[in-house]
Protein backbone atom coordinates (compact mmCIF):
# COMPACT_ATOMS: atom_id res chain seq x y z
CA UNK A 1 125.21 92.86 86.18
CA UNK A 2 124.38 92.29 89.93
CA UNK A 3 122.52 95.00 91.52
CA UNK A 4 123.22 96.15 95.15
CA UNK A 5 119.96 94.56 97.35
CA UNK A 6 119.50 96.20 100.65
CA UNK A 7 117.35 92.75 101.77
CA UNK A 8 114.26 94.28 103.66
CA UNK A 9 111.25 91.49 104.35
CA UNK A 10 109.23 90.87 102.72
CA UNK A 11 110.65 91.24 99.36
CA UNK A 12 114.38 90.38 100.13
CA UNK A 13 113.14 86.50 98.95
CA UNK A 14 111.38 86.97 95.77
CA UNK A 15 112.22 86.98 92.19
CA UNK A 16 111.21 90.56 90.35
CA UNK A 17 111.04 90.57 86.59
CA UNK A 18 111.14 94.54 85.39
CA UNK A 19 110.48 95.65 81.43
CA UNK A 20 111.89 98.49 80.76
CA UNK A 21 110.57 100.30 77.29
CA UNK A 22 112.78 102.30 75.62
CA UNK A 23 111.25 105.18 73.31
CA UNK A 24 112.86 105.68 69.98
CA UNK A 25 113.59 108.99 71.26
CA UNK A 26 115.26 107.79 74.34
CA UNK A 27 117.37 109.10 75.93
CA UNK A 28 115.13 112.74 75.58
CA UNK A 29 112.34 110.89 76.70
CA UNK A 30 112.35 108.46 80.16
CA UNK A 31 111.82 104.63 79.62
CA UNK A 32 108.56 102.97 81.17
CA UNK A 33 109.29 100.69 84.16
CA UNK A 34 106.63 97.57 84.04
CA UNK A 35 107.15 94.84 86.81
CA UNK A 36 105.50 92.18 85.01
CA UNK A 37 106.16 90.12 88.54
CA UNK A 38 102.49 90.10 90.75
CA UNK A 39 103.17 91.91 94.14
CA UNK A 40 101.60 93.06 97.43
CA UNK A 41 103.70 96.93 97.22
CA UNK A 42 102.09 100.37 97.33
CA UNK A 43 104.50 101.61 95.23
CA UNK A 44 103.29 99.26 92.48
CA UNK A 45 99.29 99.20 90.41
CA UNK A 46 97.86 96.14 89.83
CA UNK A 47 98.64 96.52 85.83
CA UNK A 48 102.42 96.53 87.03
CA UNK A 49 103.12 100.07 86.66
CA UNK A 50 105.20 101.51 89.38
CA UNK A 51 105.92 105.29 90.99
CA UNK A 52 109.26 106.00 89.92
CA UNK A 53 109.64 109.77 90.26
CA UNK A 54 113.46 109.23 88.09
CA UNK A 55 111.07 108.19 85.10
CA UNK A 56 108.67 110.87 85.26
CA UNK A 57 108.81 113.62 82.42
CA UNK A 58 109.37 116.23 85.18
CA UNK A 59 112.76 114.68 87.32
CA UNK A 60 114.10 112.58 83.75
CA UNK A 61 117.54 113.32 83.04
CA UNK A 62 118.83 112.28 79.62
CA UNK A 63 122.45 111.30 81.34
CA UNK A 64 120.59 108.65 83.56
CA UNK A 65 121.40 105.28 82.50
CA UNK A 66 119.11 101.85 82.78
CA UNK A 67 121.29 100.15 85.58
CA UNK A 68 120.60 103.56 87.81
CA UNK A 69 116.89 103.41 86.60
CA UNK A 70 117.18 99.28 88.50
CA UNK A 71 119.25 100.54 90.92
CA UNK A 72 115.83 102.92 91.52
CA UNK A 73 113.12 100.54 91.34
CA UNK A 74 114.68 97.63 93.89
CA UNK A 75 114.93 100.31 96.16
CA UNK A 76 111.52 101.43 96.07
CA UNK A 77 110.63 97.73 96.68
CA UNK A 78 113.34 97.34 99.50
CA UNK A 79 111.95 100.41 101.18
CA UNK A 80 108.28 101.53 100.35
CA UNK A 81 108.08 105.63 100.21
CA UNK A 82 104.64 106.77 101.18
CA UNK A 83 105.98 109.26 99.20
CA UNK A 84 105.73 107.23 95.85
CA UNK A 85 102.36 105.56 96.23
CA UNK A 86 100.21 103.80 93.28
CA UNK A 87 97.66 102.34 95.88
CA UNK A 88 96.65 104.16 98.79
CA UNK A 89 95.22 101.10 100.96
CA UNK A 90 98.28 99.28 101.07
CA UNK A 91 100.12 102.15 102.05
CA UNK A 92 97.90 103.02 104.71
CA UNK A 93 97.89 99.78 105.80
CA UNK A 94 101.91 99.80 105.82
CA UNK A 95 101.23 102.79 108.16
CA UNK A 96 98.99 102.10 110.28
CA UNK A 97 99.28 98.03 110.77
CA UNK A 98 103.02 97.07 109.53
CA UNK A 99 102.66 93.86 111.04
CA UNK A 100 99.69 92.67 109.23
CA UNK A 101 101.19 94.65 106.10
């Protein structure tokens, strides 16, 4: 299923490959979001995990399905939040230098 892209730089011309890992108790619990695809993003750790407030135990809702959970996550790397922040020097630099970011 094709997935609506807003097509911010610099990620608009990559290639993202997302696991998600469904528990056996899904849909009570959230799935884990891994991008298994290296990038530059704040929103992102260098093991791949990403901040994705839908997935957290606090904001899951059992009625949310996996293509809103994608929906989520390419919008997060469309638009970085310095709201949802895994690593604080690339946001700051996204901040404070968005050019060199």
């Amino acid at each position: 299923r094709s997935l609506p892209r807003q097509n911010n730089a610099p990620y608009n011309a990559g290639a993202f490959r997302f696991e998600l890992t469904f528990s056996p108790h899904h849909p009570l619990v959230p799935p884990r979001a891994t991008l298994r695809t290296s990038i530059y993003h704040p929103g992102v750790d260098a093991d791949g995990r990403v901040c994705q407030p839908l997935t957290s135990a606090q904001h899951w809702v059992p009625t949310t399905r996996a293509v809103q959970v994608l929906q989520d996550l390419l919008l997060m790397l469309d638009s970085p939040d310095p709201q949802r922040v895994l690593r604080q020097d690339l946001a700051r630099e996204l901040q404070t230098q968005p050019e060199v970011f």
